[in-house]
C-alpha atoms as a PDB file:
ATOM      1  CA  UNK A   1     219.274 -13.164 163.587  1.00  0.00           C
ATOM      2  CA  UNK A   2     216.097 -12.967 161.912  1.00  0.00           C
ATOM      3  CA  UNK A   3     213.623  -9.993 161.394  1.00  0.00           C
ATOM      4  CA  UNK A   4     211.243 -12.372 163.616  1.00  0.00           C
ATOM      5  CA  UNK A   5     213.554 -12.971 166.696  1.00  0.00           C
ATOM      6  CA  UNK A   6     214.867  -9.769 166.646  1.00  0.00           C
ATOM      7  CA  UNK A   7     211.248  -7.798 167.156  1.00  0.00           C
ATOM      8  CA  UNK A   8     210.378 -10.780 169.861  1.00  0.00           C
ATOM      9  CA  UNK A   9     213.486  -9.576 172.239  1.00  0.00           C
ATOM     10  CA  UNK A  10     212.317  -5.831 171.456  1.00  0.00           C
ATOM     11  CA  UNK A  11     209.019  -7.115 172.598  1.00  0.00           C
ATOM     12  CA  UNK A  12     210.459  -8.933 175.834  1.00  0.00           C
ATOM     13  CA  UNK A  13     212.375  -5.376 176.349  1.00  0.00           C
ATOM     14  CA  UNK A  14     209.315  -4.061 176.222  1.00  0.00           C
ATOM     15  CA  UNK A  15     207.926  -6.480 178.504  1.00  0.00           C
ATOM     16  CA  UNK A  16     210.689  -4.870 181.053  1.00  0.00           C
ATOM     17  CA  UNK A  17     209.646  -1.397 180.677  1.00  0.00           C
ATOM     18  CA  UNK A  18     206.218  -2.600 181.316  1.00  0.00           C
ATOM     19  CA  UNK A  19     207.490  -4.244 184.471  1.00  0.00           C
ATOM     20  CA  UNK A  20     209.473  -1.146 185.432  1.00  0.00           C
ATOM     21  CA  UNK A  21     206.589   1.106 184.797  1.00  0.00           C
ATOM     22  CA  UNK A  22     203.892  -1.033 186.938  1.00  0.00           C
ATOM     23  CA  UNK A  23     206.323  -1.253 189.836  1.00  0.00           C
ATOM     24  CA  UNK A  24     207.181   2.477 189.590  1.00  0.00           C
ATOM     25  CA  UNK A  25     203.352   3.322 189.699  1.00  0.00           C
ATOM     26  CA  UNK A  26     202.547   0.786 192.582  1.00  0.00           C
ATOM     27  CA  UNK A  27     205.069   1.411 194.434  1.00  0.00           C
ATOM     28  CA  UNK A  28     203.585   4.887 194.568  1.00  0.00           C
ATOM     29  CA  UNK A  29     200.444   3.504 195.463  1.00  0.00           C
ATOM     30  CA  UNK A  30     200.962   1.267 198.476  1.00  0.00           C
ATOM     31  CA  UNK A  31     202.981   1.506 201.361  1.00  0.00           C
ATOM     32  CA  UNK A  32     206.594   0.419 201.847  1.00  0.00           C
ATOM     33  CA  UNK A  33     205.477  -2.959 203.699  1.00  0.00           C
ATOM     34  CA  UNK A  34     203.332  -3.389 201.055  1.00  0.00           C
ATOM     35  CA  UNK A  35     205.142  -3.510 198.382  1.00  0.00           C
ATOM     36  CA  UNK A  36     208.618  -5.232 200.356  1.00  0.00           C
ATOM     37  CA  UNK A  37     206.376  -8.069 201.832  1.00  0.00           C
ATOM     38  CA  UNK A  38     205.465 -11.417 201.089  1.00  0.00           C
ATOM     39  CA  UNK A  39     201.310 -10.290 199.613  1.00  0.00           C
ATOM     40  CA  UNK A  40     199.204 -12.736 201.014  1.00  0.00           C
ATOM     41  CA  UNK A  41     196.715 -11.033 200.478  1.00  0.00           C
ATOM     42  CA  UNK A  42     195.639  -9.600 197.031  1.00  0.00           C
ATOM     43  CA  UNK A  43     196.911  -5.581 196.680  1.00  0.00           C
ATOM     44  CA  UNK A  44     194.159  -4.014 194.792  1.00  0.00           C
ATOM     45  CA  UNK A  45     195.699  -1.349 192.832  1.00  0.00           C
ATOM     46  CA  UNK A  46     193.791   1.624 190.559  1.00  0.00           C
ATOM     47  CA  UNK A  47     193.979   4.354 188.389  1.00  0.00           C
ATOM     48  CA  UNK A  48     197.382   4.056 186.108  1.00  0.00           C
ATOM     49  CA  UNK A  49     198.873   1.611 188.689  1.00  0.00           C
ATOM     50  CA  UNK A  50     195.979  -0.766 187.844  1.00  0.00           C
ATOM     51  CA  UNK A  51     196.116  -0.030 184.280  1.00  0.00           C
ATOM     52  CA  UNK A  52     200.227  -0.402 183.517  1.00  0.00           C
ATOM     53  CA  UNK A  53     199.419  -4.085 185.419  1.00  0.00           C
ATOM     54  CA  UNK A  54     196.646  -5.251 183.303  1.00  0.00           C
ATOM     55  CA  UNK A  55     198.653  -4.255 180.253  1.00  0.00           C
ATOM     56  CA  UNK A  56     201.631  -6.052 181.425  1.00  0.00           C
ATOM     57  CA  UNK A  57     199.687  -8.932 181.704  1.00  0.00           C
ATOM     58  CA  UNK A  58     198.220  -8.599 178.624  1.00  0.00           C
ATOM     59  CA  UNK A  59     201.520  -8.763 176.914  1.00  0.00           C
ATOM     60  CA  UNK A  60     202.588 -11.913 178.929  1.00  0.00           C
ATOM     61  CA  UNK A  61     199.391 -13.321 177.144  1.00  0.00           C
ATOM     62  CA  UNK A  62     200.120 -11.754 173.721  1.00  0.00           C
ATOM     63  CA  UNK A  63     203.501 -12.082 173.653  1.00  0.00           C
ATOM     64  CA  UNK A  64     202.990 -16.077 174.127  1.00  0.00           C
ATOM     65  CA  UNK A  65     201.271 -16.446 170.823  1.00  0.00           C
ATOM     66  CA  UNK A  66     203.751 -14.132 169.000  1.00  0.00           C
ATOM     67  CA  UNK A  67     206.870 -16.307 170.693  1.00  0.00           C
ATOM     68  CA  UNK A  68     205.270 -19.567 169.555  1.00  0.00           C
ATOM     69  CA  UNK A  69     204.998 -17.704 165.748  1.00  0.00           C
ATOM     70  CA  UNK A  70     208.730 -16.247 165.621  1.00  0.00           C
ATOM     71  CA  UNK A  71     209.996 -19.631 166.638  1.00  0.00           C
ATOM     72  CA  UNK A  72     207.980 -21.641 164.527  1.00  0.00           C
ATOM     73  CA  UNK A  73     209.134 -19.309 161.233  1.00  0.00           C
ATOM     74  CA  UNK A  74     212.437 -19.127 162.598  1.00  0.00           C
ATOM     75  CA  UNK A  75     212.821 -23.229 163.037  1.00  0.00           C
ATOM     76  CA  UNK A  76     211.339 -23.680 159.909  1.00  0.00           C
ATOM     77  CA  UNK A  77     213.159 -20.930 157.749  1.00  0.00           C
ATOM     78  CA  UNK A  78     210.109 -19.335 156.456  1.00  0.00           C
ATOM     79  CA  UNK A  79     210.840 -15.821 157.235  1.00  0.00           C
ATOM     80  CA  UNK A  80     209.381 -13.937 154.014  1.00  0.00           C
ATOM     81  CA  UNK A  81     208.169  -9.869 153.942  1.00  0.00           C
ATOM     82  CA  UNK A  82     204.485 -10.631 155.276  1.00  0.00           C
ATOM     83  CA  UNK A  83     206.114 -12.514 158.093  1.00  0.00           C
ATOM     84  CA  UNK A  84     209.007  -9.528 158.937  1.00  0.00           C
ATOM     85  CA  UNK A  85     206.355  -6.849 158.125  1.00  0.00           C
ATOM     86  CA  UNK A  86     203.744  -8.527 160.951  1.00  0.00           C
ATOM     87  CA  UNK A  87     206.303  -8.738 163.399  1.00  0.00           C
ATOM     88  CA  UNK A  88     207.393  -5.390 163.267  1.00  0.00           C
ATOM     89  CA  UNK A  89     203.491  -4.449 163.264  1.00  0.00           C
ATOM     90  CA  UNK A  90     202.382  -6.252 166.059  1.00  0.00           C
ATOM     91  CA  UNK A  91     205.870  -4.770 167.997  1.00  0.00           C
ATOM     92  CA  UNK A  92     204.367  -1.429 167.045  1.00  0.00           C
ATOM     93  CA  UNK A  93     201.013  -2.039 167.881  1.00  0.00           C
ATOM     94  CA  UNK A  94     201.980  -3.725 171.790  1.00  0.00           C
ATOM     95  CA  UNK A  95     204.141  -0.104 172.166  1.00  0.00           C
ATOM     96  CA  UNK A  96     201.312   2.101 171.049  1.00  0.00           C
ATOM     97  CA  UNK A  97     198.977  -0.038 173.339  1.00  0.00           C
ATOM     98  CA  UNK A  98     201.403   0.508 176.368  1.00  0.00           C
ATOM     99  CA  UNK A  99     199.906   4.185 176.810  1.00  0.00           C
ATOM    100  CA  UNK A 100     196.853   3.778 175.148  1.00  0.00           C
ATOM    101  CA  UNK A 101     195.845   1.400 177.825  1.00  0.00           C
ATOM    102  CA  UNK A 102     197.838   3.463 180.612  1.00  0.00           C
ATOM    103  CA  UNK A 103     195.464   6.416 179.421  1.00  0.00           C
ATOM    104  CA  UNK A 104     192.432   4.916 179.202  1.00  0.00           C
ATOM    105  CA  UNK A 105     191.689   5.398 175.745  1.00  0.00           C
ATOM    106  CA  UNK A 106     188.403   3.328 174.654  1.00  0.00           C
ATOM    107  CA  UNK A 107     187.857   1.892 171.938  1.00  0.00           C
ATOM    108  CA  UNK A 108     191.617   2.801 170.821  1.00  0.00           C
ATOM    109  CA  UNK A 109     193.429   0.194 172.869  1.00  0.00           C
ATOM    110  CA  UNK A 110     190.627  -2.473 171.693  1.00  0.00           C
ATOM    111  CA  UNK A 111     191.445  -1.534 168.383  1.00  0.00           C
ATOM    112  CA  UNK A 112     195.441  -1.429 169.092  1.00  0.00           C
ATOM    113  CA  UNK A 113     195.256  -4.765 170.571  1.00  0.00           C
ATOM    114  CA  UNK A 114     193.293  -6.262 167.565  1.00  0.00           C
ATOM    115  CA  UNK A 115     196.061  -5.182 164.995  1.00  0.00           C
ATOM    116  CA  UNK A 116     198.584  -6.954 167.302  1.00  0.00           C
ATOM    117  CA  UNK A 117     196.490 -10.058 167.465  1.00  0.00           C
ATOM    118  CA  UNK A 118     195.829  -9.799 163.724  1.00  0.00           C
ATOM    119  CA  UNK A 119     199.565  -9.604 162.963  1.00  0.00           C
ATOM    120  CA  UNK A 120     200.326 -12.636 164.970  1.00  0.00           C
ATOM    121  CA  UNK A 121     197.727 -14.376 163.410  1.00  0.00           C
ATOM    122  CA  UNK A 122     199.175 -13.971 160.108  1.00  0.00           C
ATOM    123  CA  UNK A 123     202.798 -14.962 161.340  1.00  0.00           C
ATOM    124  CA  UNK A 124     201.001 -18.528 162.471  1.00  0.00           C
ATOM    125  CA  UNK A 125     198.888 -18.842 159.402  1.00  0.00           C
ATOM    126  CA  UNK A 126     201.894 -18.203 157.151  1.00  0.00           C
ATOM    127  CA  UNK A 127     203.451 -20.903 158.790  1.00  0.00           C
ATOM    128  CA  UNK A 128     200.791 -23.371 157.420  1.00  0.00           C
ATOM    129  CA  UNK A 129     201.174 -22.133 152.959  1.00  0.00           C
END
């Protein structure tokens, strides 16, 4: 398996713990029929709860991008060190944003979720020379 495929499942591993984390926190949050019933209507959560959510959903949104890259350089065998290295830095930077974001630490999870963005970025455009 390639450097590429193998940080994306790490990443969608990651995506679980985010999952598990958000519904640990909520679940704390709301009550039982809450949480066990169908949510018509929108929950409104805060404080870490809030945050772990809005992270997770941040990943669904980054980790799109960074699928479409490791496939494309996987499909196309053009795996080379910039490629591997940006993988493993934008797995790094989506863990380190995790509790940066769960923590509330401005500007760091800005600047956390940049690198990420930057490394995918550099995945797709390394695709294209």
């Amino acid at each position: 398996m390639t450097t590429e495929l193998t940080t994306l499942t790490l990443a969608a591993l990651l995506q679980v713990l985010q999952f598990c984390a958000f519904s640990f926190t909520a679940n704390q949050q709301v009550s039982r029929r809450v949480a066990l019933g169908p949510r018509d209507e929108p929950v409104t959560l805060t404080g870490t709860a809030g945050r772990f959510k809005r992270a997770m959903e941040n990943h669904y949104e980054g980790l799109a991008l960074f699928t479409i890259a490791c496939i494309v350089i996987t499909l196309g065998d053009q795996s080379t060190a910039v490629t591997q290295t940006s993988a493993w830095i934008y797995l790094a930077a989506r863990i380190a944003y995790v509790p940066a974001y769960a923590l509330g630490l401005s500007p760091w999870r800005s600047v956390i979720w940049f690198i990420g963005l930057l490394a995918t970025t550099t995945m797709l455009i390394a695709t294209l020379i």
